[in-house]
Protein backbone atom coordinates (compact mmCIF):
# COMPACT_ATOMS: atom_id res chain seq x y z
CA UNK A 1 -24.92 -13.94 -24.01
CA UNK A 2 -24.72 -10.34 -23.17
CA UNK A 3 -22.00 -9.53 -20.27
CA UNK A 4 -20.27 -6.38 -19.07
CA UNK A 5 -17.07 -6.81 -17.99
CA UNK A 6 -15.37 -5.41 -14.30
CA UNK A 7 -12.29 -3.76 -14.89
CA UNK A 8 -9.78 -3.61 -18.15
CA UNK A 9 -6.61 -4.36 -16.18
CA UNK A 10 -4.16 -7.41 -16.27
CA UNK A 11 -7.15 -9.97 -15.24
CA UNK A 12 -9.16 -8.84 -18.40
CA UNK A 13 -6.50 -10.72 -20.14
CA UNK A 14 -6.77 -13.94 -18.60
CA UNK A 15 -10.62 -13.63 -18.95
CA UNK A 16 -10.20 -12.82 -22.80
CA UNK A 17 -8.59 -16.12 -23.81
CA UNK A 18 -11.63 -18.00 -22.24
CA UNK A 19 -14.34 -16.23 -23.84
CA UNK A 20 -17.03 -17.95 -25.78
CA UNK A 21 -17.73 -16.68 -28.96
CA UNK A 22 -21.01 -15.93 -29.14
CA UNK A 23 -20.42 -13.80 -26.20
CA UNK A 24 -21.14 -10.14 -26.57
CA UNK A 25 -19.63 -7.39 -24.37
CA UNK A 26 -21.74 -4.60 -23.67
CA UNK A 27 -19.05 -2.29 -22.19
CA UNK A 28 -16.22 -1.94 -19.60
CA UNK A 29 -17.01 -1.13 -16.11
CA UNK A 30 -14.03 1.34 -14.95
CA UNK A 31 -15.04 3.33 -12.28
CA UNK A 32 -11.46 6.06 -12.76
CA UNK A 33 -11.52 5.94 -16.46
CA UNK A 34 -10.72 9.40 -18.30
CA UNK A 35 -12.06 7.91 -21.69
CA UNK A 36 -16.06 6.75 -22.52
CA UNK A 37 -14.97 4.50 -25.29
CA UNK A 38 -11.98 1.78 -24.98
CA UNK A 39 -9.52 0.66 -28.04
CA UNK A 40 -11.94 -2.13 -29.40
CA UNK A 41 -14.78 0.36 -29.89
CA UNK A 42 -16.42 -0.60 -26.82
CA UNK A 43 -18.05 1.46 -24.48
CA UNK A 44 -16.74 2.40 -20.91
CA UNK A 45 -19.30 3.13 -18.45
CA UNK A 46 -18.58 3.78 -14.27
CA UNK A 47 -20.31 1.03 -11.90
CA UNK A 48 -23.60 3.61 -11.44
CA UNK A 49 -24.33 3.38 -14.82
CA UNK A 50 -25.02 0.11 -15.23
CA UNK A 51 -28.48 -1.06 -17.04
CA UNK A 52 -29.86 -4.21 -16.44
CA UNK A 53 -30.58 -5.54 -20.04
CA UNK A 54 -27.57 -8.38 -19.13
CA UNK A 55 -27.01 -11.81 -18.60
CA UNK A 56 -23.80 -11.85 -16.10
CA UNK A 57 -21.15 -9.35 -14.94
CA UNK A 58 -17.27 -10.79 -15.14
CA UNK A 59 -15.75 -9.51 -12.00
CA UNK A 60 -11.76 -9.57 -13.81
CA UNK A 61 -10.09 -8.06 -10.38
CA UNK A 62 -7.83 -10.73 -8.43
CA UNK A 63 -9.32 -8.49 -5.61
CA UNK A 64 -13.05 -9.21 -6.33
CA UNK A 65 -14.64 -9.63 -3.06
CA UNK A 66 -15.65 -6.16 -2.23
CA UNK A 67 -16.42 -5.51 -5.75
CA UNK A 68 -19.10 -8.65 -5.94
CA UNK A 69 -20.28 -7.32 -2.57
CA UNK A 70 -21.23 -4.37 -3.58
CA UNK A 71 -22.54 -5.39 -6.47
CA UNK A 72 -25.09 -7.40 -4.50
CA UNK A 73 -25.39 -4.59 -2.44
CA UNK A 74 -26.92 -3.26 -5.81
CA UNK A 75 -29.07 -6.08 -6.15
CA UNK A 76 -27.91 -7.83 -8.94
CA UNK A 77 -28.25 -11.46 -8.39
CA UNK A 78 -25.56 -13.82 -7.09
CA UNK A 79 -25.55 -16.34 -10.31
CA UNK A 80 -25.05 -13.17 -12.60
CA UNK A 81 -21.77 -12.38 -11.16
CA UNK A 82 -18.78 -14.39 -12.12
CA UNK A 83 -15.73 -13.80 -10.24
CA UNK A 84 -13.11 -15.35 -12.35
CA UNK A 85 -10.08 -15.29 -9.72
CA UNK A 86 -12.40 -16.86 -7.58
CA UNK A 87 -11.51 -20.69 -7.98
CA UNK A 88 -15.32 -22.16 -6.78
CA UNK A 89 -17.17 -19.75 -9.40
CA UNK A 90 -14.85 -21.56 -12.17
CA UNK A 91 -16.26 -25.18 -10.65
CA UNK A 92 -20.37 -23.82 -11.69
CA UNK A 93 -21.71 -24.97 -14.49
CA UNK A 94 -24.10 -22.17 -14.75
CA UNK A 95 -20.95 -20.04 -15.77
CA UNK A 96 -20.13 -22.28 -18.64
CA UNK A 97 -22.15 -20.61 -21.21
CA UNK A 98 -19.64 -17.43 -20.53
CA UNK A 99 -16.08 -19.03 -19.90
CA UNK A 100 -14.45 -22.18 -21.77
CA UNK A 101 -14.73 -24.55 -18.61
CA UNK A 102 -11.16 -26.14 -19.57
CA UNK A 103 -9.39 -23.06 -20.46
CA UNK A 104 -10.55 -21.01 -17.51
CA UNK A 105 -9.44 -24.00 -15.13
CA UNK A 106 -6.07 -23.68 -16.81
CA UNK A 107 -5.62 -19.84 -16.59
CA UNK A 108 -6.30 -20.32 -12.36
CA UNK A 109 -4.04 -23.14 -12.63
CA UNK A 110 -1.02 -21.21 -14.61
CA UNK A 111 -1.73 -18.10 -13.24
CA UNK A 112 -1.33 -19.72 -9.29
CA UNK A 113 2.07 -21.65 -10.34
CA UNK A 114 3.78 -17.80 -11.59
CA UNK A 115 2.42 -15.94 -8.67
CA UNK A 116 2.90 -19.06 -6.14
CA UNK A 117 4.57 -22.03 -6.37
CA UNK A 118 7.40 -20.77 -8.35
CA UNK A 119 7.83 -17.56 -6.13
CA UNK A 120 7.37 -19.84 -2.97
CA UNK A 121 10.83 -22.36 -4.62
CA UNK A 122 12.25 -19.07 -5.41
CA UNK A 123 12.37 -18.00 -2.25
CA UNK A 124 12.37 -21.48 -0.04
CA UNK A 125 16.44 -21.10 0.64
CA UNK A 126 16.29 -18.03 2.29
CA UNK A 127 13.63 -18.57 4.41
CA UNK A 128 15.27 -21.61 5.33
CA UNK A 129 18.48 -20.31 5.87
CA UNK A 130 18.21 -16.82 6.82
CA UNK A 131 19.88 -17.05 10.17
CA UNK A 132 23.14 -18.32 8.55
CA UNK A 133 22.89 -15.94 5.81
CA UNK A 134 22.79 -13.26 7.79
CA UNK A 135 25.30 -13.96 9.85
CA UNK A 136 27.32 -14.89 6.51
CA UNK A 137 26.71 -11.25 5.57
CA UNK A 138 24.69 -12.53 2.32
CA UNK A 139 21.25 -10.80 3.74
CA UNK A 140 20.89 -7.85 4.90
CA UNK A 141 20.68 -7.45 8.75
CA UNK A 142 17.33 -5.58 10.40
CA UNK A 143 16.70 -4.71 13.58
CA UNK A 144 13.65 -5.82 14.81
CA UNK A 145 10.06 -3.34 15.32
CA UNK A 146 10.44 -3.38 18.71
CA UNK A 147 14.45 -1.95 19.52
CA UNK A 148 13.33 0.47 16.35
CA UNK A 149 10.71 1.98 18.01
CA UNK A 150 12.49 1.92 21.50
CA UNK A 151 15.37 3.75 19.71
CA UNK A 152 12.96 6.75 18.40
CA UNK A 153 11.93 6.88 21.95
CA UNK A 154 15.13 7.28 23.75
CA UNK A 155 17.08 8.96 21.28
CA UNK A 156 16.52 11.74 19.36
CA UNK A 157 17.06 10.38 15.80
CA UNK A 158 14.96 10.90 12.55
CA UNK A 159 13.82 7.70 10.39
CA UNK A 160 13.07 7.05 6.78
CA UNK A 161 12.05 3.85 5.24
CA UNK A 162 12.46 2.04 1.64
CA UNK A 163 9.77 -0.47 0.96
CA UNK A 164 9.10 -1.92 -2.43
CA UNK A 165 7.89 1.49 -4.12
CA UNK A 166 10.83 2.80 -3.30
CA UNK A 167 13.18 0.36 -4.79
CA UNK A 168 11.15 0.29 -8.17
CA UNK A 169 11.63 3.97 -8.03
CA UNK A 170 15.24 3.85 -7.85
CA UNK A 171 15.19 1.13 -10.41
CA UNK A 172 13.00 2.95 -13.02
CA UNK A 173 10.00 0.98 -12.69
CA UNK A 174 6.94 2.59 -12.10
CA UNK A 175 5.05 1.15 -8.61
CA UNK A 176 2.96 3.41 -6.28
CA UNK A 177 -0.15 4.74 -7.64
CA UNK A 178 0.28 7.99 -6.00
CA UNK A 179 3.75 8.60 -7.68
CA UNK A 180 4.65 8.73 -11.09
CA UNK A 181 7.58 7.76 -12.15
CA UNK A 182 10.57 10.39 -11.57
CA UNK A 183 14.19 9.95 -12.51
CA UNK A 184 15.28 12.92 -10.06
CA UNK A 185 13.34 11.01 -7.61
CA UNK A 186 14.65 7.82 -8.10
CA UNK A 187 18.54 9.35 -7.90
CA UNK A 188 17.66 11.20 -4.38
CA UNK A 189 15.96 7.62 -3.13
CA UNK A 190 19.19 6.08 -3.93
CA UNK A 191 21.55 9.44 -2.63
CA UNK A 192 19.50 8.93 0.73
CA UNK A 193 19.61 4.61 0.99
CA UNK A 194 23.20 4.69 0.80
CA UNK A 195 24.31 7.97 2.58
CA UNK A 196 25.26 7.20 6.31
CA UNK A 197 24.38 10.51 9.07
CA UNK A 198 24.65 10.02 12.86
CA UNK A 199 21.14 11.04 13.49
CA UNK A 200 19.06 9.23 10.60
CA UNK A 201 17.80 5.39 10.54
CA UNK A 202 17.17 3.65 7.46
CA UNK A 203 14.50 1.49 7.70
CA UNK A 204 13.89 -1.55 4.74
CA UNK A 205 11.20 -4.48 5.41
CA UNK A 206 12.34 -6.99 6.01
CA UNK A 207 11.69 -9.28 3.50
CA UNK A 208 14.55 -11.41 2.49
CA UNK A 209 14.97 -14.20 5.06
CA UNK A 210 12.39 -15.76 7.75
CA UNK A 211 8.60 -14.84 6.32
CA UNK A 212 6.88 -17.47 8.60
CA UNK A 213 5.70 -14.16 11.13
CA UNK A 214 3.04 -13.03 8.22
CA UNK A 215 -0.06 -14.45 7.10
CA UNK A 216 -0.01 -16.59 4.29
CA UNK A 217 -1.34 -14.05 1.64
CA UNK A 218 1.39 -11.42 2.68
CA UNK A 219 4.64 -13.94 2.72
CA UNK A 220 2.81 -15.13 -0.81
CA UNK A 221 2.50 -11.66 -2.27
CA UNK A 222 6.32 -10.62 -0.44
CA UNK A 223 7.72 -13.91 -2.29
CA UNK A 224 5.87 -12.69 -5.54
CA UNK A 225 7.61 -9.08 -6.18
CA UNK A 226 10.83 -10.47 -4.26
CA UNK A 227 11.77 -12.41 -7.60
CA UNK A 228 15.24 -13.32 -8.33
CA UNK A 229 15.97 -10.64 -10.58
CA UNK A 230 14.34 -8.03 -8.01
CA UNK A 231 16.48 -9.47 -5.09
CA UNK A 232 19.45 -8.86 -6.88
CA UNK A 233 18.74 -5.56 -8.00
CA UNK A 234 18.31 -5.22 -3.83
CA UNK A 235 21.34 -6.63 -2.85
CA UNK A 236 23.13 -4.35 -5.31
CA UNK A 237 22.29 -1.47 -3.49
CA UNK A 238 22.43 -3.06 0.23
CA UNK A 239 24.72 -2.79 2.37
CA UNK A 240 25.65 -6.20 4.34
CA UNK A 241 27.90 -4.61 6.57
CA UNK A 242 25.35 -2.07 7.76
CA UNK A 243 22.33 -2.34 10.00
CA UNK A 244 18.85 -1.31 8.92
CA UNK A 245 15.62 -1.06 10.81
CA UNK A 246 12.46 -2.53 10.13
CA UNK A 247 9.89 -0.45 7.63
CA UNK A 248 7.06 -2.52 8.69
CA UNK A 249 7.16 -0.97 11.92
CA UNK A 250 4.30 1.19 9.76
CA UNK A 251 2.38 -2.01 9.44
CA UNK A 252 2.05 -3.05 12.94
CA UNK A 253 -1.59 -5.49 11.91
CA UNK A 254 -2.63 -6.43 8.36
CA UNK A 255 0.41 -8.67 7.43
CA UNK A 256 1.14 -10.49 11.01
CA UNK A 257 -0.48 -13.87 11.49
CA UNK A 258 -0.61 -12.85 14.93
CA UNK A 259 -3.63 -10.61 15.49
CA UNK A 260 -4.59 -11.20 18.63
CA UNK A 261 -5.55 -8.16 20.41
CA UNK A 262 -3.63 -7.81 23.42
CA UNK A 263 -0.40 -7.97 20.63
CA UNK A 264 -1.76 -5.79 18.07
CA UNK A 265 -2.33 -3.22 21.25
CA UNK A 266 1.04 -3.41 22.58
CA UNK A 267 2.50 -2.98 19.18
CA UNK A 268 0.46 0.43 19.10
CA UNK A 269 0.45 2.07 22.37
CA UNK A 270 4.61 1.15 22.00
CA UNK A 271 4.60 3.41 18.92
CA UNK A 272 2.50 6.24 20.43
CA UNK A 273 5.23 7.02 22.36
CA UNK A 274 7.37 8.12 19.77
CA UNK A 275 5.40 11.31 19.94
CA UNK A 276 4.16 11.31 23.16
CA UNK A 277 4.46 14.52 25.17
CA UNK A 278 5.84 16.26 22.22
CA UNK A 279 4.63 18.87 19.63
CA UNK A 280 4.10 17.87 16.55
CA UNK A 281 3.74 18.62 12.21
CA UNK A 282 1.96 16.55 10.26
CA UNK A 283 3.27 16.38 6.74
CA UNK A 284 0.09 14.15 4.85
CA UNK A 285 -1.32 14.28 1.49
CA UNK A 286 -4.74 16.49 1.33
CA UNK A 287 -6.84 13.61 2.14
CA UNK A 288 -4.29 11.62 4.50
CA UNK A 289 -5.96 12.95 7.35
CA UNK A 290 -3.57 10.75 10.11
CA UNK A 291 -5.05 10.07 13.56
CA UNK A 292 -8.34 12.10 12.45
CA UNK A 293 -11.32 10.16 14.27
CA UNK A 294 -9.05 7.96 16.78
CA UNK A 295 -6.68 8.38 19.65
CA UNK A 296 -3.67 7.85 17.47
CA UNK A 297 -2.35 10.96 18.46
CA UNK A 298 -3.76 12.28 21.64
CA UNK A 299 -0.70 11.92 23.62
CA UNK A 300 0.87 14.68 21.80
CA UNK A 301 1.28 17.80 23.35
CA UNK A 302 -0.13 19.13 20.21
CA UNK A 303 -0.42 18.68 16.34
CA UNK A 304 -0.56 20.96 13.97
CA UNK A 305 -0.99 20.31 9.67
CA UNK A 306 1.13 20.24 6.47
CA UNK A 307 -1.13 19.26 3.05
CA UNK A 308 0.45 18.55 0.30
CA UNK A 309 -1.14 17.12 -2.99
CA UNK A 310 -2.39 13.41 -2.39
CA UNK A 311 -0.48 12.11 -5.93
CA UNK A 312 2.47 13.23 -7.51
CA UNK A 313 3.65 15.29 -3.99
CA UNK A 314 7.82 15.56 -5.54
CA UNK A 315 6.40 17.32 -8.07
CA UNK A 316 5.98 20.31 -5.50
CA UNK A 317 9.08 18.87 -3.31
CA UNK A 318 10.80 22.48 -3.11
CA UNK A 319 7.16 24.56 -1.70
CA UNK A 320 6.79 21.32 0.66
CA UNK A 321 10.60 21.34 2.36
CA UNK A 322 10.50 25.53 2.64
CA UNK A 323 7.09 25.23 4.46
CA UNK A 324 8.03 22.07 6.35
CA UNK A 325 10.96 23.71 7.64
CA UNK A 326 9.07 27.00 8.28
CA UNK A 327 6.31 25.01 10.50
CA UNK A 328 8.53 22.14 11.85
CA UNK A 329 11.09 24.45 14.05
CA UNK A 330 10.95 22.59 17.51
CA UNK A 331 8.51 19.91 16.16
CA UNK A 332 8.62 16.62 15.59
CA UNK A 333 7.66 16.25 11.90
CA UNK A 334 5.72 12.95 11.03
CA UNK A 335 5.25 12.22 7.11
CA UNK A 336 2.73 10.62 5.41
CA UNK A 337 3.27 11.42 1.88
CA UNK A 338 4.80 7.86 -0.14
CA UNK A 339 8.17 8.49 -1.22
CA UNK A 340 8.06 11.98 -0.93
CA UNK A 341 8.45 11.34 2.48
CA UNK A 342 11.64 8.99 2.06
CA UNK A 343 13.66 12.26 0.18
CA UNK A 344 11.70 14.79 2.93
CA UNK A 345 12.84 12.99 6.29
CA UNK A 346 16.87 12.45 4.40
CA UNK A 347 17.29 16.45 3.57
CA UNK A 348 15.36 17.32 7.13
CA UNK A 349 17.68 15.74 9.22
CA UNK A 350 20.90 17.02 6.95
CA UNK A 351 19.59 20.18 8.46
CA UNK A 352 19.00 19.13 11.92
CA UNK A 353 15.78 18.60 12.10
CA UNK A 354 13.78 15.46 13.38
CA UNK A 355 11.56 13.48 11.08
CA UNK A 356 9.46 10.16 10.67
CA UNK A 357 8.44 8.40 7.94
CA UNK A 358 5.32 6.69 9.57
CA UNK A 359 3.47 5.26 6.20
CA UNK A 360 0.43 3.96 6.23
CA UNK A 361 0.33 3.46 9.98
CA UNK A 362 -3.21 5.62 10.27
CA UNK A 363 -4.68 2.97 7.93
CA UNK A 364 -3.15 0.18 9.75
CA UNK A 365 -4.94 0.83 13.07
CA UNK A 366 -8.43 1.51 11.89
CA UNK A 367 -7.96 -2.08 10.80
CA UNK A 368 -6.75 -2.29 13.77
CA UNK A 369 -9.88 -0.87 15.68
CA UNK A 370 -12.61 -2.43 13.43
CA UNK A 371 -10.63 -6.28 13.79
CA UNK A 372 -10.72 -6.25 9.75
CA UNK A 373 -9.89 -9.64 8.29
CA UNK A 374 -9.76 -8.06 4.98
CA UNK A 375 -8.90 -4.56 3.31
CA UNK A 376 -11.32 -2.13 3.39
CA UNK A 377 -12.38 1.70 3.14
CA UNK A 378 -11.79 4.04 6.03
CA UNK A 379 -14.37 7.01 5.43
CA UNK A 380 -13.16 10.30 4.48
CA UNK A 381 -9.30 9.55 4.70
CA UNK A 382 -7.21 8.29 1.76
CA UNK A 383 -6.62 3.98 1.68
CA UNK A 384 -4.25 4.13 -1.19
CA UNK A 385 -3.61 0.16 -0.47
CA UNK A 386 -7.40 -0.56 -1.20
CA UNK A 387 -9.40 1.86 -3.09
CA UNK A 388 -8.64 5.17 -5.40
CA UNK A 389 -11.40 7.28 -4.13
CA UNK A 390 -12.77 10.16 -6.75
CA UNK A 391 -14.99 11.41 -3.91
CA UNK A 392 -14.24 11.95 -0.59
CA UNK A 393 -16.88 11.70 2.51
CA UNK A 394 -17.30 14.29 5.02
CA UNK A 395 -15.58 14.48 8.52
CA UNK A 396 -18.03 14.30 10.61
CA UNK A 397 -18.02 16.59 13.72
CA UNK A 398 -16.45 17.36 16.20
CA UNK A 399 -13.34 15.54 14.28
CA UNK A 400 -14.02 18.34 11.52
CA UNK A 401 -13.69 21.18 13.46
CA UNK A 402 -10.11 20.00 15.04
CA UNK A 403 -8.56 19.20 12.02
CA UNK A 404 -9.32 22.52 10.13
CA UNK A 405 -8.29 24.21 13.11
CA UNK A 406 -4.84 22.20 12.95
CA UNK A 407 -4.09 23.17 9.37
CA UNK A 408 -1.51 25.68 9.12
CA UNK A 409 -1.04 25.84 4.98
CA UNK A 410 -2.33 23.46 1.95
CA UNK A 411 0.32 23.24 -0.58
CA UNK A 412 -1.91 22.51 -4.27
């Protein structure tokens, strides 16, 4: 049997263990990989490059949907493609003359008790009794999306927010894609969570008690990284004595079991308002492009543009605050650049100016528009939650025209 294989990440080692041995691998599939050849001496090869001298493809992504669909966009057939996350392809014989039958059933079977069931007892007492442990001071106490956002619009404060990346970041563990690990980072992320100024909101998600409000897949994957060991390392740092604000207010749609539209609406025109009537900077990595193509911004008076790189943006932190400052006077400055962004909004308002930290809120509502049940790509802007684009489409007019007319400086 002759198979390629779809990505050389984690799943590739689950997949491994249940190979049969008179399998052959052809090459890799790796569609961002720097090197042709991998450590084994097999080839790697990008998606386009495929031949079809093959028997099956092994999808190893826990994410495989979009990756089998556009492989049968390709028109390979659907009984080459095994998806091995994919619990039903593991139940076709057909597939047997790939995978061990018993040992894949197994890996699915371990692999859903670590990432699941044991994250799900882990967790069980504090969704149970958040209330009381709140009110205990043993969790942290966040103020709901709703009085955050009303707050930005009365009052003329400045908010940053800590999610996950964040933490991992201050905790020397190496998270967002976009960001690579930076000591001098992860000291400022932890200068700025615990540092307490009259005009600045921290914002955490809210995580740590009730999870019932999300879908099923996000309290699963929030119970997953919210591990013992990881809520301790958050509770060392927290303060129970203090209020935060919610960081999802950024994520208004994808995690909320609620969808319908009239609430997903409200959520958004609430948050417009934050900015509406005012002038505004736009702080966003190169490809960001926030509010490009939809109304997200047309109530504000007017925007103008701040790019910085899309990856690694502290590396050019001191170029970014200078010109930030320089374009910001009298603005209100919205940032879009990871946790850049955190460090940006904490020194702006130390200075007097006002500053959001509005994530991936663009994203977030062109799911929002298109009713997306799933992840997917948003043409020409950056979906760092779903795809690492090499390539980037076109904006297509008369979008194009606007935005290069709003860019006041590119920082490379």
């Amino acid at each position: 049997m002759r198979v390629y294989i779809y990505g050389r990440g984690l799943g590739f080692k689950y997949v491994k263990r249940c190979l049969l041995e008179q399998v052959e691998i052809i090459a890799y599939i790796d569609n961002y990989a720097q090197d042709k050849v991998s450590g084994d001496g097999i080839s790697i090869i990008k998606k386009d490059e495929l031949l079809q001298d093959f028997d099956f493809i092994i999808i190893t992504l826990m994410k495989y949907e979009v990756v089998r669909s556009d492989l049968l966009k390709q028109g390979i057939g659907r009984q080459r493609i095994i998806s091995f996350f994919d619990r039903e392809d593991a139940e076709k014989d057909i597939f047997y003359s790939v995978l061990d039958s018993h040992r894949w059933k197994s890996e699915l079977m371990w692999k859903y008790q670590q990432e699941v069931e044991i994250p799900r007892a882990d967790n069980a007492y504090y969704e149970a009794n958040a209330k009381e442990l709140e009110e205990r001071y043993e969790l942290p106490t966040i103020i709901d999306v709703d009085k955050t956002i009303d707050i930005l619009i009365g009052e003329e404060k400045s908010l940053t927010r800590f999610g996950d990346g964040e933490f991992e970041m201050m905790f020397g563990r190496n998270r967002p894609r976009f960001q690579v690990l930076d000591k001098k980072l992860g000291n400022r992320l932890c200068e700025a969570l615990q540092k307490s100024l009259p005009n600045l909101m921290i914002a955490i998600a809210d995580n740590y008690g009730d999870l019932s409000k999300y879908t099923d897949e996000a309290a699963d994957a929030i119970r997953q990284y919210m591990s013992p060991e990881v809520r301790k390392n958050h509770m060392s740092l927290l303060d129970m004595h203090r209020c935060y604000y919610d960081a999802y207010l950024s994520r208004p749609y994808y995690i909320y079991r609620d969808k319908s539209f009239g609430v997903i609406k409200r959520k958004f025109d609430h948050i417009k308002e934050i900015w509406s009537g005012k002038d505004v900077l736009i702080v966003e990595g190169e490809h960001t492009r926030f509010g490009v193509s939809n109304d997200l911004m047309d109530g504000a008076t007017s925007v103008v543009r701040l790019l910085v790189p899309d990856k690694n943006a502290f590396s050019k932190y001191d170029a970014i605050i200078e010109a930030t400052k320089k374009y910001g006077y009298k603005r209100l400055i919205i940032c879009v650049i990871g946790p850049t962004a955190t460090i940006l909004v904490f020194d702006l308002a130390k200075t007097g100016y006002r500053a959001i930290d509005i994530g991936q809120l663009d994203t977030e509502y062109e799911w929002f528009l298109r009713e997306a049940k799933d992840k997917c790509d948003v043409s020409y802007k950056t979906v760092s939650e779903f795809i690492d684009k090499e390539v980037y489409e076109d904006i297509s007019e008369p979008y194009k025209s606007i935005y290069e007319e709003q860019i006041v400086e590119i920082i490379k």
